[in-house]
N, C-alpha and C. Protein backbone atom coordinates (compact mmCIF):
# COMPACT_ATOMS: atom_id res chain seq x y z
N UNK A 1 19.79 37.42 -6.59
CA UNK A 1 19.63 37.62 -5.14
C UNK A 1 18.22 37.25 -4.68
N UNK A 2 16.95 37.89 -5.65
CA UNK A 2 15.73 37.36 -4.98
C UNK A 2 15.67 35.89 -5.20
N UNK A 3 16.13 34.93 -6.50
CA UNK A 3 16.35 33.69 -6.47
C UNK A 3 16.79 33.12 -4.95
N UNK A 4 17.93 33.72 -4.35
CA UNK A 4 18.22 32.92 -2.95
C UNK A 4 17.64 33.18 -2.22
N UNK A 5 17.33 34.08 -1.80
CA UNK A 5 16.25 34.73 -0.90
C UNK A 5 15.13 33.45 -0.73
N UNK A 6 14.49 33.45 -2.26
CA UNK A 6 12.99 32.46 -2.30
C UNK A 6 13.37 30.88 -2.08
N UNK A 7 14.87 30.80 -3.03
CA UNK A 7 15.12 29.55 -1.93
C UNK A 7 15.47 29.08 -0.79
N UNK A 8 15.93 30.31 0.13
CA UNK A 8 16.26 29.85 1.39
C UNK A 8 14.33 30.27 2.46
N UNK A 9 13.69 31.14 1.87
CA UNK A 9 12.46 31.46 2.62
C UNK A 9 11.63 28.74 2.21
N UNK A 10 11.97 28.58 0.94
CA UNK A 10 11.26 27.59 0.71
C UNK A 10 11.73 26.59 1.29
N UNK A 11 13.55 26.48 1.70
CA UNK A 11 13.90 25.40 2.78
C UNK A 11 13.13 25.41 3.63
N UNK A 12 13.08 27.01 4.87
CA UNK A 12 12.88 26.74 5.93
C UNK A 12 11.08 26.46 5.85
N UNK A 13 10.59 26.96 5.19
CA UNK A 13 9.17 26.64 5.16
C UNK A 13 8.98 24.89 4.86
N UNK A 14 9.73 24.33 4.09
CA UNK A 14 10.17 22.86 4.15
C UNK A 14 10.30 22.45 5.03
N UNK A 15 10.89 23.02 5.67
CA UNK A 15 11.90 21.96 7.11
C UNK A 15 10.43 22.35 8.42
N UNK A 16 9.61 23.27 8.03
CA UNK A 16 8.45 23.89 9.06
C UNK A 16 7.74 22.79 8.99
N UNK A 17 7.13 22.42 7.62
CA UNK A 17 6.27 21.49 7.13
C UNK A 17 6.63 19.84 7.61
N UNK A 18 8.14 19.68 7.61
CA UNK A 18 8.87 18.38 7.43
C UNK A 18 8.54 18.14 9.39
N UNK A 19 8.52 19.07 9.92
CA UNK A 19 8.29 18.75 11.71
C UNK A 19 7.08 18.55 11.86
N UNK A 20 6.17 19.71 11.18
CA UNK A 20 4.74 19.41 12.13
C UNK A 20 4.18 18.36 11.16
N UNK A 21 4.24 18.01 10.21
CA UNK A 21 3.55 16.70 9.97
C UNK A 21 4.57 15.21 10.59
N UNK A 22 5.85 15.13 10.84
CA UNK A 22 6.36 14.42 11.80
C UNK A 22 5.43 14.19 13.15
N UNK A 23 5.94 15.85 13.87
CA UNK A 23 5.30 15.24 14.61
C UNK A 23 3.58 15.53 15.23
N UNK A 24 2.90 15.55 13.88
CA UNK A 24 1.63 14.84 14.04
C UNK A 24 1.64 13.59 13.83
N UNK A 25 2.20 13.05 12.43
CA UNK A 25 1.96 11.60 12.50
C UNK A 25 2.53 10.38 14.32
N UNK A 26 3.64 10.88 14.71
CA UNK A 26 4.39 10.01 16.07
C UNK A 26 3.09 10.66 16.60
N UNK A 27 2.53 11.57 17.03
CA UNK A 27 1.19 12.36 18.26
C UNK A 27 0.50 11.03 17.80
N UNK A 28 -0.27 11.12 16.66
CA UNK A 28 -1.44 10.11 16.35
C UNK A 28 -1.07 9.12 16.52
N UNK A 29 -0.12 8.45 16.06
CA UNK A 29 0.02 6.95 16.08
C UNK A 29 0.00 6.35 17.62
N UNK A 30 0.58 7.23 18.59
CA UNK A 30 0.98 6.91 20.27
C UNK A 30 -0.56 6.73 20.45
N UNK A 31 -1.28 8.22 20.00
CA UNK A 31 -2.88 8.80 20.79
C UNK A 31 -3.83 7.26 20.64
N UNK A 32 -3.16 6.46 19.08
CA UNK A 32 -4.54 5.67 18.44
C UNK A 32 -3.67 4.67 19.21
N UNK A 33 -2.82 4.28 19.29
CA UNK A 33 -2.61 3.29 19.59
C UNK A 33 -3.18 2.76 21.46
N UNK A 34 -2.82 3.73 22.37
CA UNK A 34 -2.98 3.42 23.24
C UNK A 34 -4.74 3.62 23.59
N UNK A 35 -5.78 4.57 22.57
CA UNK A 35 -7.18 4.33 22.57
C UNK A 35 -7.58 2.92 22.24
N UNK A 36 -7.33 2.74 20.93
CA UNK A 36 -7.53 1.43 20.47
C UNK A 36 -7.40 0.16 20.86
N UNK A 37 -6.26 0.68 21.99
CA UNK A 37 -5.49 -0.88 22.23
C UNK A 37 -4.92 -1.98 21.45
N UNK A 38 -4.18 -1.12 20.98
CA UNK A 38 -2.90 -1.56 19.43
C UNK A 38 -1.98 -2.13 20.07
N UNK A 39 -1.82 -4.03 20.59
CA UNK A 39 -0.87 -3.83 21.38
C UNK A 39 0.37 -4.65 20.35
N UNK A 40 1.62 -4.53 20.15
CA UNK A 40 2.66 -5.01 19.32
C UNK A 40 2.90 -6.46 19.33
N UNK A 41 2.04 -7.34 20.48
CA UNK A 41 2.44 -8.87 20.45
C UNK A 41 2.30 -9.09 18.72
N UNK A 42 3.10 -10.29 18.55
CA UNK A 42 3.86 -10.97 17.19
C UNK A 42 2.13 -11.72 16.76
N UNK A 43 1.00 -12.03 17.67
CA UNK A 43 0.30 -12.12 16.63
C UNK A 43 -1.07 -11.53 16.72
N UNK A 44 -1.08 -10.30 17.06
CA UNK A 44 -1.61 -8.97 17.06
C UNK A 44 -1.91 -8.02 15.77
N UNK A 45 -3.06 -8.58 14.96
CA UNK A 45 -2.99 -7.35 13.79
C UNK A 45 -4.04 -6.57 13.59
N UNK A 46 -5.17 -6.72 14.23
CA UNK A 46 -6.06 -5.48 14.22
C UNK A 46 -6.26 -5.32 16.34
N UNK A 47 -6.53 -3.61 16.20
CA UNK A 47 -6.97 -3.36 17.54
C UNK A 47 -8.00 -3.53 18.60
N UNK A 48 -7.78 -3.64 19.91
CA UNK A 48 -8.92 -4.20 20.65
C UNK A 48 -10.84 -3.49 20.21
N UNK A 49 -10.49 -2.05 19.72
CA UNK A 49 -11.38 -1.28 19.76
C UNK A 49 -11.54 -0.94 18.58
N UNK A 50 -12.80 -0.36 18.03
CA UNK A 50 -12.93 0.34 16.31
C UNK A 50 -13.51 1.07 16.86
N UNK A 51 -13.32 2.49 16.26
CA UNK A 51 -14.27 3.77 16.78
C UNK A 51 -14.73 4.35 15.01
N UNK A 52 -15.95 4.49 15.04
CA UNK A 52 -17.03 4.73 13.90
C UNK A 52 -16.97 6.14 14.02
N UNK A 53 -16.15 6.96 13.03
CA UNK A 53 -16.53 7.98 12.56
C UNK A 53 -17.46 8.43 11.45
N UNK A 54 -17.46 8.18 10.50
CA UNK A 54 -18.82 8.08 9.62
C UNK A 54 -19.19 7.21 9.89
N UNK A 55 -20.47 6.64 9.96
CA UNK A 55 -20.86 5.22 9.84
C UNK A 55 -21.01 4.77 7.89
N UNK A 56 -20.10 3.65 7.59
CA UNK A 56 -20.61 3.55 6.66
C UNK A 56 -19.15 4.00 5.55
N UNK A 57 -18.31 4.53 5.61
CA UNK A 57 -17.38 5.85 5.74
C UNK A 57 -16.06 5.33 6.11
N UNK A 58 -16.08 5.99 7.25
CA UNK A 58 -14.53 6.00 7.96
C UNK A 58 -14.83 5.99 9.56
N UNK A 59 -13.39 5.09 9.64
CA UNK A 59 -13.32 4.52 11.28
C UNK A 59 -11.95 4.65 11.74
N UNK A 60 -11.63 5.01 13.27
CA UNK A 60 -10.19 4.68 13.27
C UNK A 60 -10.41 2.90 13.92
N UNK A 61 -9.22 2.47 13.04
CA UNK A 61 -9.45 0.76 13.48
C UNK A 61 -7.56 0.59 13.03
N UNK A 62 -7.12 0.56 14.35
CA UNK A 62 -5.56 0.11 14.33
C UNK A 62 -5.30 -1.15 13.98
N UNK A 63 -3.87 -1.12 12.93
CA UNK A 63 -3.48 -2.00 12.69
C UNK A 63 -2.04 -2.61 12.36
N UNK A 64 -1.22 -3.23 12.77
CA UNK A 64 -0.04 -3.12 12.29
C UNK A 64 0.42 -3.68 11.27
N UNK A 65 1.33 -3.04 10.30
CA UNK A 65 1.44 -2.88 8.71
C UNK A 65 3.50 -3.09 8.62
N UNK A 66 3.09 -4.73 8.35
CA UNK A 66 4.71 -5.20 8.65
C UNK A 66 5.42 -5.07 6.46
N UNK A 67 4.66 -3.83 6.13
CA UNK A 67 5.11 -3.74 4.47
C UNK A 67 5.25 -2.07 4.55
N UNK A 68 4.90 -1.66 3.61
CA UNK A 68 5.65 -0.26 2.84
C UNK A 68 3.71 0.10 3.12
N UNK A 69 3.86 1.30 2.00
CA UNK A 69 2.05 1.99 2.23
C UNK A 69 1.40 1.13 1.66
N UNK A 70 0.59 1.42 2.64
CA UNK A 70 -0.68 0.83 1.99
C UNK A 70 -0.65 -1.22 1.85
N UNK A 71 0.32 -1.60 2.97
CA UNK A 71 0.48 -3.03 2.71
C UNK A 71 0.97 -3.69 1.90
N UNK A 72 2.35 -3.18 1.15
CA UNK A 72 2.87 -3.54 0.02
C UNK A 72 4.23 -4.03 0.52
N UNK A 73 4.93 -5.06 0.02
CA UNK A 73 6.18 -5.68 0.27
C UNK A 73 6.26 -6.47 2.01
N UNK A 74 5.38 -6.74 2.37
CA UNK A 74 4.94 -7.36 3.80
C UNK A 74 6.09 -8.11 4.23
N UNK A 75 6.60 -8.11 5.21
CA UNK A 75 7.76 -9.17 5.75
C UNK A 75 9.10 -8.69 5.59
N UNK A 76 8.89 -7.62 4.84
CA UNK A 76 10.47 -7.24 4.24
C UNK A 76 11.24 -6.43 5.17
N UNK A 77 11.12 -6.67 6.57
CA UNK A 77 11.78 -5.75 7.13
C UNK A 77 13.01 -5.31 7.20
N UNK A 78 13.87 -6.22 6.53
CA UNK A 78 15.13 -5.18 7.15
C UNK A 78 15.68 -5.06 5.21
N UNK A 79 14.66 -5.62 4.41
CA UNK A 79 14.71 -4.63 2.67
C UNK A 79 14.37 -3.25 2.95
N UNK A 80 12.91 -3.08 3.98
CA UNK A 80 12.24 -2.04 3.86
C UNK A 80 12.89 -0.70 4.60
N UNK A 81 13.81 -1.37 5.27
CA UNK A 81 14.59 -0.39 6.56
C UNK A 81 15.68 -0.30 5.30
N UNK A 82 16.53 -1.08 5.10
CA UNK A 82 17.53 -0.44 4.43
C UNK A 82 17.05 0.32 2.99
N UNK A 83 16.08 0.20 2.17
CA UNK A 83 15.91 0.85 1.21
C UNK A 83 15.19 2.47 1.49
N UNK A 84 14.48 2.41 2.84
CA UNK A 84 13.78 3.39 3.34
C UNK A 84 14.75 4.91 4.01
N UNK A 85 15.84 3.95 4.31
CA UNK A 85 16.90 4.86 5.57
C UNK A 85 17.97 5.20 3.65
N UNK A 86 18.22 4.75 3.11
CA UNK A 86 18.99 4.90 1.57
C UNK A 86 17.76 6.32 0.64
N UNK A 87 16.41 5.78 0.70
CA UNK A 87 15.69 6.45 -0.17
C UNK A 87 15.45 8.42 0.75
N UNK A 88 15.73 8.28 2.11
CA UNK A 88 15.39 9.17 3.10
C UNK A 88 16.96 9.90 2.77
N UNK A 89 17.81 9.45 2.80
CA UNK A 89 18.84 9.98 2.66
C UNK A 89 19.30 10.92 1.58
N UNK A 90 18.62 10.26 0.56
CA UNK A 90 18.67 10.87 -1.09
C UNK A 90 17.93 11.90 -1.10
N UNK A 91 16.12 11.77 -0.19
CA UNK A 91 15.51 12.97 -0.60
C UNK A 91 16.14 14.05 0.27
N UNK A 92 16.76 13.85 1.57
CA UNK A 92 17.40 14.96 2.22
C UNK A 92 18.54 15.70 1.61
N UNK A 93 19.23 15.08 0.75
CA UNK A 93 20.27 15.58 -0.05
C UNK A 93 19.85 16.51 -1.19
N UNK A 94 18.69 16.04 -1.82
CA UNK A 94 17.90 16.73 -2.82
C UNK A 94 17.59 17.78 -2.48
N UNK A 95 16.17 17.73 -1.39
CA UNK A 95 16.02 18.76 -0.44
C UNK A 95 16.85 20.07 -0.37
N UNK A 96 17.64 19.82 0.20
CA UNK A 96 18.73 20.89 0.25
C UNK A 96 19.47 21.57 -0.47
N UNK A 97 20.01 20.50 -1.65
CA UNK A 97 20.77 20.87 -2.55
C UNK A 97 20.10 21.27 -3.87
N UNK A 98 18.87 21.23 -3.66
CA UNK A 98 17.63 21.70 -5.26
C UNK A 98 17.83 23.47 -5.54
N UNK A 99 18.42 23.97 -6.66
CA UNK A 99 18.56 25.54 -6.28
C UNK A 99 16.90 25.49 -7.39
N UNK A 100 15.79 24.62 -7.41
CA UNK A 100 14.55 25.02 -8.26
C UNK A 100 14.17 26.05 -7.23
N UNK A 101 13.57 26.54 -7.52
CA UNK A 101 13.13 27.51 -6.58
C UNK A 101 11.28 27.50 -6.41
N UNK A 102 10.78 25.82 -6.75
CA UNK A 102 9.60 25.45 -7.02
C UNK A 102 8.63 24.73 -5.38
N UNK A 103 8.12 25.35 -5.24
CA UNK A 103 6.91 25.36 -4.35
C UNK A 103 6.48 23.95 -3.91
N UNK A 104 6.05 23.39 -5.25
CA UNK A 104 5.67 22.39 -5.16
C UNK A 104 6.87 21.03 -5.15
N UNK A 105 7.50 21.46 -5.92
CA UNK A 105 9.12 20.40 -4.94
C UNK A 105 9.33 20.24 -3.95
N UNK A 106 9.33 21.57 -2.97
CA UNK A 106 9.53 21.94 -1.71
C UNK A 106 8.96 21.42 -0.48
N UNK A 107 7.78 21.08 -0.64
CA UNK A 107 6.55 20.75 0.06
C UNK A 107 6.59 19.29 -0.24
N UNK A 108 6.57 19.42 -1.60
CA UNK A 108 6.23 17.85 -1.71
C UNK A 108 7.34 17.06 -1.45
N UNK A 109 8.56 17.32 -1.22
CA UNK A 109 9.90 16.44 -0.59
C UNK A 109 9.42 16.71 0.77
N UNK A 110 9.15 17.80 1.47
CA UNK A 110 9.28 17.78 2.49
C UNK A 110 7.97 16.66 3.25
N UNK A 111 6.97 16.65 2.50
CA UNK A 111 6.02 15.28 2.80
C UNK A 111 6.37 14.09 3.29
N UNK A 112 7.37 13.86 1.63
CA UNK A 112 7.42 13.05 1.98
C UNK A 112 8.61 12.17 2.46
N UNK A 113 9.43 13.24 3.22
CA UNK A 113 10.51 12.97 4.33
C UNK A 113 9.42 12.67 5.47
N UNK A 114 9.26 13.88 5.73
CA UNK A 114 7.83 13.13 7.23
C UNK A 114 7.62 12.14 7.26
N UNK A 115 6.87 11.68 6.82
CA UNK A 115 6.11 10.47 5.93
C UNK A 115 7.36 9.48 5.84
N UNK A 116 8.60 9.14 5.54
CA UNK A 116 9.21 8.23 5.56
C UNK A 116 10.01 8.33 6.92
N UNK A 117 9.86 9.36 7.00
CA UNK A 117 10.68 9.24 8.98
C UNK A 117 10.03 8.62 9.96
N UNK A 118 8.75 9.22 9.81
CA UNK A 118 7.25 8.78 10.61
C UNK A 118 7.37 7.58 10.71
N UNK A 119 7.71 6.69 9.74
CA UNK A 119 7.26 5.12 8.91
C UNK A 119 8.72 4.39 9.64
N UNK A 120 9.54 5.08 9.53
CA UNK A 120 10.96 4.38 9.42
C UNK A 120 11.02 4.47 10.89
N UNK A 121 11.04 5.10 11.93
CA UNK A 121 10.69 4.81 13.55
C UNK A 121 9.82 3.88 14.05
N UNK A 122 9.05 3.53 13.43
CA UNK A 122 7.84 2.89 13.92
C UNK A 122 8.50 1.54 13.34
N UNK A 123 9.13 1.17 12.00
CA UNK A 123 9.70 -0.08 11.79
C UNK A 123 10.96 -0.25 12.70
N UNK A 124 12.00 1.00 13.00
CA UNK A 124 13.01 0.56 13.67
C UNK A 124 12.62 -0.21 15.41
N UNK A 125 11.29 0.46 15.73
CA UNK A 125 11.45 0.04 17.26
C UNK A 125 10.43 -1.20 16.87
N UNK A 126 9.72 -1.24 16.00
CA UNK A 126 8.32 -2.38 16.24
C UNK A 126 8.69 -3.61 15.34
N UNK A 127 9.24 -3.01 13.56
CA UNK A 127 9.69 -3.63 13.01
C UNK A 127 8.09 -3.78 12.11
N UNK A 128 7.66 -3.09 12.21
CA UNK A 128 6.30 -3.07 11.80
C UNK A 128 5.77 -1.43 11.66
N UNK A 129 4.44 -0.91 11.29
CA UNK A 129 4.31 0.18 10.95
C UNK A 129 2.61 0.62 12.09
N UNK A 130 2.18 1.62 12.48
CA UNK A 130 0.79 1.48 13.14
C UNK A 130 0.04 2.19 12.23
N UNK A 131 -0.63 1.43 11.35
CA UNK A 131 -2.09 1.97 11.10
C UNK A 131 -3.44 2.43 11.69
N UNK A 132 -3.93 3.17 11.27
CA UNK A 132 -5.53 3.34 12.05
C UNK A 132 -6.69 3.80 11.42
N UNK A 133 -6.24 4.44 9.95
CA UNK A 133 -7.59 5.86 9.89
C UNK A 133 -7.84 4.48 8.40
N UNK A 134 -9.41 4.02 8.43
CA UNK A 134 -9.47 2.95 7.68
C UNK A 134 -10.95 3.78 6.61
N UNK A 135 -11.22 3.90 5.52
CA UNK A 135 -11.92 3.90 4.58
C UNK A 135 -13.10 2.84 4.18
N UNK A 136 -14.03 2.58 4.04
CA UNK A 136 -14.59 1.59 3.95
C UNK A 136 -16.15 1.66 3.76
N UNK A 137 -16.84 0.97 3.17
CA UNK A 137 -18.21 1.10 2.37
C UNK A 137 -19.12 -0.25 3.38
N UNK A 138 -20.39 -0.03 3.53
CA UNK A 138 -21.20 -0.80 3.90
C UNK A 138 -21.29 -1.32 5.70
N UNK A 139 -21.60 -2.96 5.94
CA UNK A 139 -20.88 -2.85 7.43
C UNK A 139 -19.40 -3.05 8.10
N UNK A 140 -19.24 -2.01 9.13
CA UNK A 140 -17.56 -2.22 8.95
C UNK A 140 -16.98 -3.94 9.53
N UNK A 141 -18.28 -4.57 9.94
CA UNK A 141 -17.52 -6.41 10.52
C UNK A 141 -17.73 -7.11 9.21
N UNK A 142 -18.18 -6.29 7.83
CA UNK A 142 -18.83 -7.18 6.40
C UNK A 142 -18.32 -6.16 5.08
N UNK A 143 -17.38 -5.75 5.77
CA UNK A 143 -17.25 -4.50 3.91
C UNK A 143 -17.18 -4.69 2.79
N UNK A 144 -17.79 -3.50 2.38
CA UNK A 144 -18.37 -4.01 0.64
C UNK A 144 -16.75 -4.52 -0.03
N UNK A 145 -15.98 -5.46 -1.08
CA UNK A 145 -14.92 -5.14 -1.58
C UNK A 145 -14.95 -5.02 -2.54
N UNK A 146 -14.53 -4.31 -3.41
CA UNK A 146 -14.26 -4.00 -5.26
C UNK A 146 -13.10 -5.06 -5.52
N UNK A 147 -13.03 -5.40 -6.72
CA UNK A 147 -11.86 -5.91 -7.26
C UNK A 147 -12.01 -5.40 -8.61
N UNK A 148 -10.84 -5.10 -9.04
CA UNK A 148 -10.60 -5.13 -10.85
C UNK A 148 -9.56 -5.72 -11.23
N UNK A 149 -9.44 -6.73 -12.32
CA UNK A 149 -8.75 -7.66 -12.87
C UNK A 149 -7.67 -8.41 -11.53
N UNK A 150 -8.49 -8.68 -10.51
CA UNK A 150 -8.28 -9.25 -9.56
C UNK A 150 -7.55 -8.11 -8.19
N UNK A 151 -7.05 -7.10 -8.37
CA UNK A 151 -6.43 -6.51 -7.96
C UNK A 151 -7.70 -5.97 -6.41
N UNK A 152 -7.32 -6.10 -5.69
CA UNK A 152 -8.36 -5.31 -4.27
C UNK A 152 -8.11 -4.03 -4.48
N UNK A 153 -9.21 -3.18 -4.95
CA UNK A 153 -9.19 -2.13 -4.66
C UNK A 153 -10.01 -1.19 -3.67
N UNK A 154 -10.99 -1.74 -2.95
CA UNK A 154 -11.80 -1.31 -1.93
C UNK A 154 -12.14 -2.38 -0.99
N UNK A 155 -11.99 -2.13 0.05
CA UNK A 155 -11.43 -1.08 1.16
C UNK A 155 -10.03 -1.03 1.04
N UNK A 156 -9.99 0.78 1.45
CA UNK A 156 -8.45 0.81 1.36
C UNK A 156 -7.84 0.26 2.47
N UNK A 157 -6.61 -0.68 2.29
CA UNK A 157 -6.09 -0.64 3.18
C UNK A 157 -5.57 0.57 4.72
N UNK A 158 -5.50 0.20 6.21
CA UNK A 158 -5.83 1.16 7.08
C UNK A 158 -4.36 1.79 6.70
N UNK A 159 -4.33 3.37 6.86
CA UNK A 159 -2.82 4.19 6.86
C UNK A 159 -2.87 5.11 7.92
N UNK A 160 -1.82 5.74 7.98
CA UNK A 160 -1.72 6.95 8.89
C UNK A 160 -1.13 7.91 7.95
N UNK A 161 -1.06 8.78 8.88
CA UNK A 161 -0.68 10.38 8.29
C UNK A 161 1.05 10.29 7.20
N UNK A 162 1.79 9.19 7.53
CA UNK A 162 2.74 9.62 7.08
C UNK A 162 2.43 9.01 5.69
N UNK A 163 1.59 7.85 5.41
CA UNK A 163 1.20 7.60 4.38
C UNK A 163 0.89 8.32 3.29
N UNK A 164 -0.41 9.10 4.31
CA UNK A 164 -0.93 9.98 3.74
C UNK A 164 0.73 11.36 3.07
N UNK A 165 1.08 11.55 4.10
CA UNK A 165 2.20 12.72 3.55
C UNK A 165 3.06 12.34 2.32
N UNK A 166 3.74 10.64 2.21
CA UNK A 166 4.22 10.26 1.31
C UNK A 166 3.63 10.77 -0.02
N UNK A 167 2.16 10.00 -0.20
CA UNK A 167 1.43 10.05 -1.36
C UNK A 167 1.02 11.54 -2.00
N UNK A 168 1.21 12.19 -0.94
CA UNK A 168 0.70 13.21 -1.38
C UNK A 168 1.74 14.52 -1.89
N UNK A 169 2.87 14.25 -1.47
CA UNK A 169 4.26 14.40 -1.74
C UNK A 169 4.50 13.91 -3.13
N UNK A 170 4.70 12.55 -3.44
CA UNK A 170 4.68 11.69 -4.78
C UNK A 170 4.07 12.99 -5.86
N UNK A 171 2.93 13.15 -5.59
CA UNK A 171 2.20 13.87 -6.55
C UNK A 171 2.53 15.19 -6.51
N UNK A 172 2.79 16.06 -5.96
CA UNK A 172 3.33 17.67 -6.21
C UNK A 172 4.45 17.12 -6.52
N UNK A 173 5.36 16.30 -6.27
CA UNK A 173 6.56 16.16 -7.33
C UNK A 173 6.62 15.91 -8.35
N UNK A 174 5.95 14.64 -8.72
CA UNK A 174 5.36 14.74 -9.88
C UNK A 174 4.87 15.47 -10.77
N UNK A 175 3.92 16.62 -10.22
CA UNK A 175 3.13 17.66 -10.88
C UNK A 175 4.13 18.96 -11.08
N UNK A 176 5.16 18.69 -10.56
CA UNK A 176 6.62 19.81 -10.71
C UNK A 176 7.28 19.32 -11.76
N UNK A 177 7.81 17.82 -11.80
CA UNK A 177 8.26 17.17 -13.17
C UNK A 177 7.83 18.06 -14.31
N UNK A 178 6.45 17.31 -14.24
CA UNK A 178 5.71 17.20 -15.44
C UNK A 178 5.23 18.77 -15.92
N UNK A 179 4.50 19.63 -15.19
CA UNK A 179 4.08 20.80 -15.12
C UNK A 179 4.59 21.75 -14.38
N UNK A 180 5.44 21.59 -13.83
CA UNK A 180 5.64 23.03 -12.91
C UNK A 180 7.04 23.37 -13.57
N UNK A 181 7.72 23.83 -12.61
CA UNK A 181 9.15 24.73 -12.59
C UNK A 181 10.03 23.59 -13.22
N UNK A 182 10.09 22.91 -12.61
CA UNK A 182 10.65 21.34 -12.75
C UNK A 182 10.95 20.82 -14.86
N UNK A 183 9.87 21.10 -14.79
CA UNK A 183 9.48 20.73 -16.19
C UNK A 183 10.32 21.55 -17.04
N UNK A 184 9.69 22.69 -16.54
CA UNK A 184 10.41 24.00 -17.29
C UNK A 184 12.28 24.46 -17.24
N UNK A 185 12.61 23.68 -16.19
CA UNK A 185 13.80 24.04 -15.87
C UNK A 185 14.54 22.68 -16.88
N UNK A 186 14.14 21.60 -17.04
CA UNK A 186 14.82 19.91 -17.82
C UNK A 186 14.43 20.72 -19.18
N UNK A 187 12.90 21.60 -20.10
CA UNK A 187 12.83 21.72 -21.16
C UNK A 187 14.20 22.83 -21.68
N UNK A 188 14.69 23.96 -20.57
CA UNK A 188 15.45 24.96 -20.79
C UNK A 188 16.55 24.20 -20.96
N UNK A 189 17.32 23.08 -19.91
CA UNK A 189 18.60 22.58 -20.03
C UNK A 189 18.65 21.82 -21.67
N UNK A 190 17.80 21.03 -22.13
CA UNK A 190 17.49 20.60 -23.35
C UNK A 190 18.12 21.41 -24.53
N UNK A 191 17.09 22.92 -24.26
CA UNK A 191 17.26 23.61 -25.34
C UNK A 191 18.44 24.16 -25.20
N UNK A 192 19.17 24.32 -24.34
CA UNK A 192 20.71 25.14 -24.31
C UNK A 192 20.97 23.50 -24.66
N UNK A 193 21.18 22.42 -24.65
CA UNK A 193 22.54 21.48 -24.56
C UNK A 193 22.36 21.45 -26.67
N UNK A 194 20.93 21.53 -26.83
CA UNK A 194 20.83 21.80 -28.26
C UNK A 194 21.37 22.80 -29.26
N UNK A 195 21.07 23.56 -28.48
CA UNK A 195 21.87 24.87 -28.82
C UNK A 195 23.48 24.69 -29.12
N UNK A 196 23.84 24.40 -27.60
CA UNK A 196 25.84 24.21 -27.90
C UNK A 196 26.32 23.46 -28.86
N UNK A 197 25.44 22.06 -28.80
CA UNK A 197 25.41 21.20 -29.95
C UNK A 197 25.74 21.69 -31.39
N UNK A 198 24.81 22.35 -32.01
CA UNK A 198 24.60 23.00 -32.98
C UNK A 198 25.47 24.16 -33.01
N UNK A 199 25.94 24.79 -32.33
CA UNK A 199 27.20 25.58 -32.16
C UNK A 199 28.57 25.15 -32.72
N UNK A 200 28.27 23.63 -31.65
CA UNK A 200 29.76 23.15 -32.04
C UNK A 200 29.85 23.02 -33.40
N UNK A 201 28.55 22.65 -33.78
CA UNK A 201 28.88 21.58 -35.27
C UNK A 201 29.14 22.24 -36.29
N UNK A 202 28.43 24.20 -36.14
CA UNK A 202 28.97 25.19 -36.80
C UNK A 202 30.49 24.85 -37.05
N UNK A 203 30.78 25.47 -35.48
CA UNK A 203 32.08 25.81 -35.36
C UNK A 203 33.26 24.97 -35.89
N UNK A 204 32.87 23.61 -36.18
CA UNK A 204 33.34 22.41 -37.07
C UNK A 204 33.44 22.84 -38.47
C-alpha cells in the first residue's frame, strides 16, 4: 500500500515537473525570440540582437536549430518529427506504466518529456527548433574554439531549456539504471530468474 501511495505521490510530482519546465521552455523561447529578433525567414540563422550576460561567459544569442540537441542530424525534419513524436510516445507509456517507485526515473522521464514536447512544437510549426542561451570563451564576434580529434567541442552549440531538460533527464535515468532503484530492481529480477532456473533443474 505505501508502495502505491509513493508511486502515485511520484506521477503527479512528474506530471508537476513535466508542465512547469514545458511551460518555461514555450515562455522563453516566445520572450527570446521576440527580444532578439529571431525572425523564422528560410535564411535567417542567428538573431538581430546578442545580449552579454557574462562577458566572456554567456549570452542570450538566438538561433534556429533545423537538427536534434545541440545541432545534431540537421535537415532531418520530418526523421526528426517522426522519431521524436514515436520516442515521446514510448517515454509517456513508461512514465506511467513504471511501478519503480524511483525518484530519479520519475523526474528524469519527466525532463525529458518537457524537453521533447518543448522541441517537437517548435519543429511542428517552424520545422526548426529556437535556440538562445549560448556558452562561449573569449570575444563573442571571435570565440575561442577547442577541437579534439577533430570533433568541435567549444563553443557549445546555442540550446534552450528543453535541451537543457532532455540532457539532464538522460542522466538521472541513467544514474537509476546503473545505481539507483533501477539497478537494483534488473539485479533482483536476475537473481530470482536464477534461482527458478536452478529449481527447475533440481526438480529435473
Amino acid at each position: 500500500m505505501a508502495t502505491r501511495s509513493r508511486l502515485q505521490i511520484l506521477k503527479i510530482v512528474g506530471l508537476v515537473i513535466f508542465a512547469v519546465i514545458l511551460v518555461a521552455d514555450l515562455w522563453s523561447k516566445s520572450y527570446m525570440q521576440e527580444r532578439l529578433g529571431l525572425e523564422p525567414g528560410p535564411e535567417i540563422r542567428v538573431s538581430a540582437h546578442t545580449v552579454i550576460v557574462i562577458e566572456g561567459l554567456l549570452a542570450w544569442q538566438g538561433t534556429w536549430n533545423p537538427g536534434v540537441t545541440w545541432g545534431l542530424l540537421p535537415g532531418q525534419t520530418t526523421v526528426i518529427l517522426a522519431l521524436t513524436g514515436l520516442a515521446t510516445l514510448a517515454l509517456f507509456v513508461w512514465f506511467l506504466g513504471t511501478k519503480l517507485p524511483s525518484k530519479c526515473l520519475h523526474v528524469g522521464l519527466s525532463l525529458i518529456l518537457a524537453g521533447a514536447v518543448g522541441n517537437l512544437y517548435d519543429r511542428m510549426k517552424w520545422d526548426k527548433v529556437r535556440d538562445f542561451i549560448l556558452f562561449y570563451s573569449g570575444d563573442i564576434n571571435d570565440p575561442d574554439v577547442f577541437h579534439i580529434l577533430g570533433v568541435k567541442l567549444w563553443p557549445w552549440p546555442n540550446f534552450n531549456i528543453a535541451d537543457a531538460g532532455i540532457v539532464c533527464g538522460v542522466i538521472l535515468v541513467l544514474w537509476d539504471a546503473l545505481f539507483g532503484l533501477g539497478a537494483k530492481d534488473a539485479k533482483a529480477r536476475y537473481l530470482a530468474k536464477k534461482a527458478a532456473q536452478e529449481a527447475s533443474k533440481g526438480q529435473a
